[in-house]
C-alpha atoms as a PDB file:
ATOM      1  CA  UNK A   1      21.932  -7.827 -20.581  1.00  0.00           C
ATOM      2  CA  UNK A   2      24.928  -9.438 -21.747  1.00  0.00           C
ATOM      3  CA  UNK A   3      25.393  -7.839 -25.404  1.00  0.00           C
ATOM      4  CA  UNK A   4      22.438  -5.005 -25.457  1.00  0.00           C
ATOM      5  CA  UNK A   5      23.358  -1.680 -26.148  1.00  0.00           C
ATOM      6  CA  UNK A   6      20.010  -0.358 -24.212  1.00  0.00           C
ATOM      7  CA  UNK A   7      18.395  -1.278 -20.897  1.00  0.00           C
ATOM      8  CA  UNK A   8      14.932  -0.070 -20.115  1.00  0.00           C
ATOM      9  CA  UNK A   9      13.511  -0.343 -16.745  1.00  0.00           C
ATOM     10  CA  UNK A  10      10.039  -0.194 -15.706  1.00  0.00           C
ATOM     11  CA  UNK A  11      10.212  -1.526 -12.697  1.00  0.00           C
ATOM     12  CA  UNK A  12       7.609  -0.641  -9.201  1.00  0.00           C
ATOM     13  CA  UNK A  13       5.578  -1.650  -7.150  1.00  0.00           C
ATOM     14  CA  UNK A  14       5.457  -3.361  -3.574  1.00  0.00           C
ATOM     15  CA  UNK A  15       6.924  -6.306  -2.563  1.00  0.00           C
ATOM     16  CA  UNK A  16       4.860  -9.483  -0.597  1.00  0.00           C
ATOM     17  CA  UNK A  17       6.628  -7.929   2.347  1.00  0.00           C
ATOM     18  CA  UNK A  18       5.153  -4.578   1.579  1.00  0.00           C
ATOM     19  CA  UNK A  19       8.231  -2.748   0.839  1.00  0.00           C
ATOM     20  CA  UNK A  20       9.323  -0.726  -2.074  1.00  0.00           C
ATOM     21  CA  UNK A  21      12.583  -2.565  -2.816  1.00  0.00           C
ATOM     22  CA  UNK A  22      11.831  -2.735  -6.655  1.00  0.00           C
ATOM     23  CA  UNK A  23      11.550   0.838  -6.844  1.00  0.00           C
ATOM     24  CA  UNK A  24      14.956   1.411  -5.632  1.00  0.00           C
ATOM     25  CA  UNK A  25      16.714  -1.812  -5.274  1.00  0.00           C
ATOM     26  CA  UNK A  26      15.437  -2.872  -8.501  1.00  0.00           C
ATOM     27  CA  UNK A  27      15.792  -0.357 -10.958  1.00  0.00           C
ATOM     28  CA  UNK A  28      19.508   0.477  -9.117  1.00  0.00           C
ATOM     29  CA  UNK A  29      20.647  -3.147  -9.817  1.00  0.00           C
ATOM     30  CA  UNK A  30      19.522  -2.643 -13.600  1.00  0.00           C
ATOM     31  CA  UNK A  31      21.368   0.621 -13.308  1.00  0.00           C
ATOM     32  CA  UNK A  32      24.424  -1.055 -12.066  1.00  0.00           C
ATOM     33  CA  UNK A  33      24.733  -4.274 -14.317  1.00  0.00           C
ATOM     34  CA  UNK A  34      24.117  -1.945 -17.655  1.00  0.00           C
ATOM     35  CA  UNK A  35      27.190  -0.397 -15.879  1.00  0.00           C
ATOM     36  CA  UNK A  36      28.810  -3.509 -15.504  1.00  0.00           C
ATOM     37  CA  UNK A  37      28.382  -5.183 -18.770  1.00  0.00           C
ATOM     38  CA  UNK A  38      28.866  -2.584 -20.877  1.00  0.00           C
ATOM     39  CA  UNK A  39      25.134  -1.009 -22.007  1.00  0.00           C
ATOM     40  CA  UNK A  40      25.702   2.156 -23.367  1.00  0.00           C
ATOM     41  CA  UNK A  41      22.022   3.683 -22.680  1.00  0.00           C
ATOM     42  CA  UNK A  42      19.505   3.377 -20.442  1.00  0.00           C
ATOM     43  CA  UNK A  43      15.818   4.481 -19.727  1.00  0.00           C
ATOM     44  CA  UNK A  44      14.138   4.640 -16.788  1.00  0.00           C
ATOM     45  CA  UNK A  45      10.613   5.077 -16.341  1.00  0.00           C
ATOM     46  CA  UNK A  46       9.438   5.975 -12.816  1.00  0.00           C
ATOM     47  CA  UNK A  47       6.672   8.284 -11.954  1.00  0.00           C
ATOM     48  CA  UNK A  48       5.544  12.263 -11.780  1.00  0.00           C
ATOM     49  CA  UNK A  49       6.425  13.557  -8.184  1.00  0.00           C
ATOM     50  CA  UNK A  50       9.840  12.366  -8.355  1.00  0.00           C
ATOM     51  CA  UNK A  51      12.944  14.577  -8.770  1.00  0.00           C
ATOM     52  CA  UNK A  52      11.986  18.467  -9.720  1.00  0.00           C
ATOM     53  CA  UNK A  53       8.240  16.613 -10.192  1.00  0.00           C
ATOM     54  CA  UNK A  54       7.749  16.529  -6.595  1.00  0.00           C
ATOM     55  CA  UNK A  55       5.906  19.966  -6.476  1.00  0.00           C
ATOM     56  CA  UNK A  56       3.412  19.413  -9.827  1.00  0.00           C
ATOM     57  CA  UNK A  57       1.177  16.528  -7.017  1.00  0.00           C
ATOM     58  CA  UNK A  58      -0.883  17.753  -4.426  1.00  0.00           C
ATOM     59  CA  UNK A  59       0.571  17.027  -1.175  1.00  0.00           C
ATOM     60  CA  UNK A  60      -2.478  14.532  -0.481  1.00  0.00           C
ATOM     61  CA  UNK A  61      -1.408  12.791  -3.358  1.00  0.00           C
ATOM     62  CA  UNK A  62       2.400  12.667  -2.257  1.00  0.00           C
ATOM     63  CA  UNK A  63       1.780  11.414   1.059  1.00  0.00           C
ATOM     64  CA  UNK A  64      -0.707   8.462  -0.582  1.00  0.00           C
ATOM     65  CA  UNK A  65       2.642   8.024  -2.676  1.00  0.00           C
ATOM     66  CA  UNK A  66       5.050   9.300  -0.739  1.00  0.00           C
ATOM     67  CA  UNK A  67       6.906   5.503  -0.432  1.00  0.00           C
ATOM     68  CA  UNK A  68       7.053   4.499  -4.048  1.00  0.00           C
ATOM     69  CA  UNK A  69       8.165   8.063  -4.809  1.00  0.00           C
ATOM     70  CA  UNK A  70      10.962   8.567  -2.703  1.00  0.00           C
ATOM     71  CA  UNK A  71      12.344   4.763  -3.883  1.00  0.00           C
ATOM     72  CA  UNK A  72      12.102   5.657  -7.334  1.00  0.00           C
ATOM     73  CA  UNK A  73      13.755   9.174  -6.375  1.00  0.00           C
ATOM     74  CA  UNK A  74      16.842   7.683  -4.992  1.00  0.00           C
ATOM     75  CA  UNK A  75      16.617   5.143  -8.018  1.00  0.00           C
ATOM     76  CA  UNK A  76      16.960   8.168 -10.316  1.00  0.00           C
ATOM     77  CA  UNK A  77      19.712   9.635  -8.422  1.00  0.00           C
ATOM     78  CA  UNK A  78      22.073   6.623  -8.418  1.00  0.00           C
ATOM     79  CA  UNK A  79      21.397   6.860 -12.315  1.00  0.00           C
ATOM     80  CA  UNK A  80      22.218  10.323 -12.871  1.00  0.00           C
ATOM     81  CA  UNK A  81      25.115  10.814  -9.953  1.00  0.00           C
ATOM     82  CA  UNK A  82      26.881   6.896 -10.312  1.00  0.00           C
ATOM     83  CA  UNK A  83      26.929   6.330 -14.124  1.00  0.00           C
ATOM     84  CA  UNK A  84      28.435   7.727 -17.336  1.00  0.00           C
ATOM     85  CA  UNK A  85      25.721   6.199 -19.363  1.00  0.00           C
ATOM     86  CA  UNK A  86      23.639   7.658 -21.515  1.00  0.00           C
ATOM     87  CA  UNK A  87      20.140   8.101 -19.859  1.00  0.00           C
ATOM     88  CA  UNK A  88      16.689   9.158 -20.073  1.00  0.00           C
ATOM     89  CA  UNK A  89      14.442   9.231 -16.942  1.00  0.00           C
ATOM     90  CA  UNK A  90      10.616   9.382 -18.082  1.00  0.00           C
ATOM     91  CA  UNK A  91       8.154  10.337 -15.785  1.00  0.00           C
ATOM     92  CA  UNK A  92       4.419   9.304 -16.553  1.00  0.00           C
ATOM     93  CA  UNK A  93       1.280  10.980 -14.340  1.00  0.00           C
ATOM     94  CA  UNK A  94      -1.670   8.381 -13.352  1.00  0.00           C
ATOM     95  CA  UNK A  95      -1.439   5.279 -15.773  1.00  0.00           C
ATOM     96  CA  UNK A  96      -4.414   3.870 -17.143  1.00  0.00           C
ATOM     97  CA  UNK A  97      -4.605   0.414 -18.619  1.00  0.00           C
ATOM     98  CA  UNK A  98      -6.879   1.492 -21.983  1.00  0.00           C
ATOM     99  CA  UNK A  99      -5.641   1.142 -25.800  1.00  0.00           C
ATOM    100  CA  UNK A 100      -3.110   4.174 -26.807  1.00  0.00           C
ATOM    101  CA  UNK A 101      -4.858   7.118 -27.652  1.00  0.00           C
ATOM    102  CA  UNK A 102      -1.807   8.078 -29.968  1.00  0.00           C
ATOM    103  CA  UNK A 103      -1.513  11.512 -28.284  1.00  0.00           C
ATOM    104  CA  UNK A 104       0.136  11.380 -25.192  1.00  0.00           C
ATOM    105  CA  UNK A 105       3.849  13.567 -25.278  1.00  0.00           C
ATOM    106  CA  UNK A 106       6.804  14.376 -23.281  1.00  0.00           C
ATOM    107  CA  UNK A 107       7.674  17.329 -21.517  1.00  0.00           C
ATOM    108  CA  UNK A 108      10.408  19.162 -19.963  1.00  0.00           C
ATOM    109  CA  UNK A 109       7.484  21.046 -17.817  1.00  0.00           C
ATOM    110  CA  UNK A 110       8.018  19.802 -14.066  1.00  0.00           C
ATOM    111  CA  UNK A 111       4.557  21.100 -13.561  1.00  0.00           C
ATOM    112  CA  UNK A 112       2.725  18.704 -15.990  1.00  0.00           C
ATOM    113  CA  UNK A 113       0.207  16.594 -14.655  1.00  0.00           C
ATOM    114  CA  UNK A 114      -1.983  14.186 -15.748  1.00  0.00           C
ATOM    115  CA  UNK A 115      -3.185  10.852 -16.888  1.00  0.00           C
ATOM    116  CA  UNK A 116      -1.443   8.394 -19.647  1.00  0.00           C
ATOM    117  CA  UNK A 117      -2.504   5.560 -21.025  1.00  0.00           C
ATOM    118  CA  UNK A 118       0.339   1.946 -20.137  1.00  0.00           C
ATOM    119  CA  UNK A 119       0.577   1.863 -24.133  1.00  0.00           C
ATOM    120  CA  UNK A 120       1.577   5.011 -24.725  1.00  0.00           C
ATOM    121  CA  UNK A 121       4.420   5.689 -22.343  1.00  0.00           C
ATOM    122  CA  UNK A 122       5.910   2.725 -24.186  1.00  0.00           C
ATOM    123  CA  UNK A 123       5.413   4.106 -27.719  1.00  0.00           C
ATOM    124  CA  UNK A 124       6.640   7.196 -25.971  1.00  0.00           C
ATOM    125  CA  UNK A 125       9.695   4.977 -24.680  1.00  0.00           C
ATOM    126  CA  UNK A 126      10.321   3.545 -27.979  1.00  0.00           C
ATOM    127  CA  UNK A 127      10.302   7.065 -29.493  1.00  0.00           C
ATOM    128  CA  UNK A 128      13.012   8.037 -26.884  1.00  0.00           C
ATOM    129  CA  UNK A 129      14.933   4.558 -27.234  1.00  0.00           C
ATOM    130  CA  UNK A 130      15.475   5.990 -30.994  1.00  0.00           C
ATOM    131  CA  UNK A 131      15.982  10.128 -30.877  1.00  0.00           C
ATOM    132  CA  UNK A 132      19.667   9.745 -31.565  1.00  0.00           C
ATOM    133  CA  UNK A 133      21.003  11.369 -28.828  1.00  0.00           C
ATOM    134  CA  UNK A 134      18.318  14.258 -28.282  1.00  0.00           C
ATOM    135  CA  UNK A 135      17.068  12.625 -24.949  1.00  0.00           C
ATOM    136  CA  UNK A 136      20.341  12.142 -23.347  1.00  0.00           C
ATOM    137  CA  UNK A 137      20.632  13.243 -19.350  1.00  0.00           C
ATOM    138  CA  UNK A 138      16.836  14.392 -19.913  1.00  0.00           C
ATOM    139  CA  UNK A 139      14.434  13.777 -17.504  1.00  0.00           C
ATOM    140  CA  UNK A 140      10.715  14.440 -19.237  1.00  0.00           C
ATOM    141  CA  UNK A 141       7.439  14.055 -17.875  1.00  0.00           C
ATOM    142  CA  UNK A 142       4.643  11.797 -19.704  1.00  0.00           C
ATOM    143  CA  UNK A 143       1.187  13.087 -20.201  1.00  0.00           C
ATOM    144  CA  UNK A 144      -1.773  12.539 -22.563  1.00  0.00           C
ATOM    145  CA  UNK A 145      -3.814  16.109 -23.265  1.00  0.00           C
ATOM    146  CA  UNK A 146      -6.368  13.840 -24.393  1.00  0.00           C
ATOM    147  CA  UNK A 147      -6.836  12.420 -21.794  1.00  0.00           C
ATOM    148  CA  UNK A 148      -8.992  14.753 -18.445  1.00  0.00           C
ATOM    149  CA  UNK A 149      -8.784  13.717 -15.067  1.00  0.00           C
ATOM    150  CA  UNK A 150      -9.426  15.731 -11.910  1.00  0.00           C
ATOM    151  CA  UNK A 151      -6.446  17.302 -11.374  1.00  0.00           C
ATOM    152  CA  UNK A 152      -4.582  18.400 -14.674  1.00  0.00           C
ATOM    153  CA  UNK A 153      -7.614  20.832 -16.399  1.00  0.00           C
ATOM    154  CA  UNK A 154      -5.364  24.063 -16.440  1.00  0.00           C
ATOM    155  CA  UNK A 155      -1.718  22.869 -16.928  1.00  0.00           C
ATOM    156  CA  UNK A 156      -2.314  20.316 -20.130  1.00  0.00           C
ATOM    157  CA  UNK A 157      -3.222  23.417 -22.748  1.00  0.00           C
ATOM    158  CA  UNK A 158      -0.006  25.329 -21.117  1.00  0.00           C
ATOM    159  CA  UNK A 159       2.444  22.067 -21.938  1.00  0.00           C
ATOM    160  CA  UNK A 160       5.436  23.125 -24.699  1.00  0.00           C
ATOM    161  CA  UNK A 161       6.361  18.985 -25.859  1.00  0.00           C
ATOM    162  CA  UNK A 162       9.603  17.797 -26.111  1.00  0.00           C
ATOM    163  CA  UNK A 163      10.593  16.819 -29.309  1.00  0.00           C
ATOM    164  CA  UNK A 164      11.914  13.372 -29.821  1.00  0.00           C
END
């Protein structure tokens, strides 16, 4: 990282041992070199049902979850209590591995829930990488109102997007 002014970290996901540590160990040692060498802003992408999120998933779904999330949840706090950079925290619902549908948005709505395709969280990323200062100490949920699953019918019309 050695010379970038941004870091973005995406990193999850279990471990051959079965643990978590990229969700927290991971994304708090990007955290901490950016620190170190001198990156001035950083995004991290980690998942709806962390932070003030916690309450938009069904507690079935938490519990499936419930490991990833709280790793990525003590992730995010190291980045918002242990650094004086400039962050963003994104927070996509269920990803999906389809083309971008073009229409997926961010939200300040810690209710929002829903599906997203990979592609567009990291248009949505890019987006954020490049609002001159209008994401900074934000923490936004990713959704697609495109996009229907199961569980997000009545809260996608309701969303107010955040403007990049």
């Amino acid at each position: 990282m050695t010379g970038c002014v941004a870091a973005i970290t995406t990193l999850g996901g279990k471990s051959d041992d079965g643990s978590q540590s990229a969700d927290y160990n991971g994304n708090s040692n990007v955290v901490e070199q950016a620190g170190i060498l001198g990156v001035e802003r950083i995004i991290m992408v980690t998942s709806i049902g962390c932070g003030k999120t916690k309450d938009a998933l069904s507690e079935s779904t938490y519990n499936v979850l419930k490991d990833a999330l709280v790793a990525k949840d003590k992730a995010e706090r190291d980045l918002r209590m242990y650094t004086n950079l400039d962050w963003t925290i994104i927070r996509p619902g269920g990803l999906k591995s389809d083309p971008p549908t073009g229409k997926a948005l961010l939200t300040e709505d810690e209710t929002a829930l829903g599906v997203i395709h990979r592609a567009d969280v990291a248009a949505l990323v890019v987006q954020v990488l490049g609002s001159q200062g209008k994401c900074t100490r934000k923490e936004l949920s990713a959704v697609d109102p495109s996009l229907s699953s199961d569980y997000n019918s009545q809260t996608l019309s309701k969303l107010v997007p955040f403007e990049v």
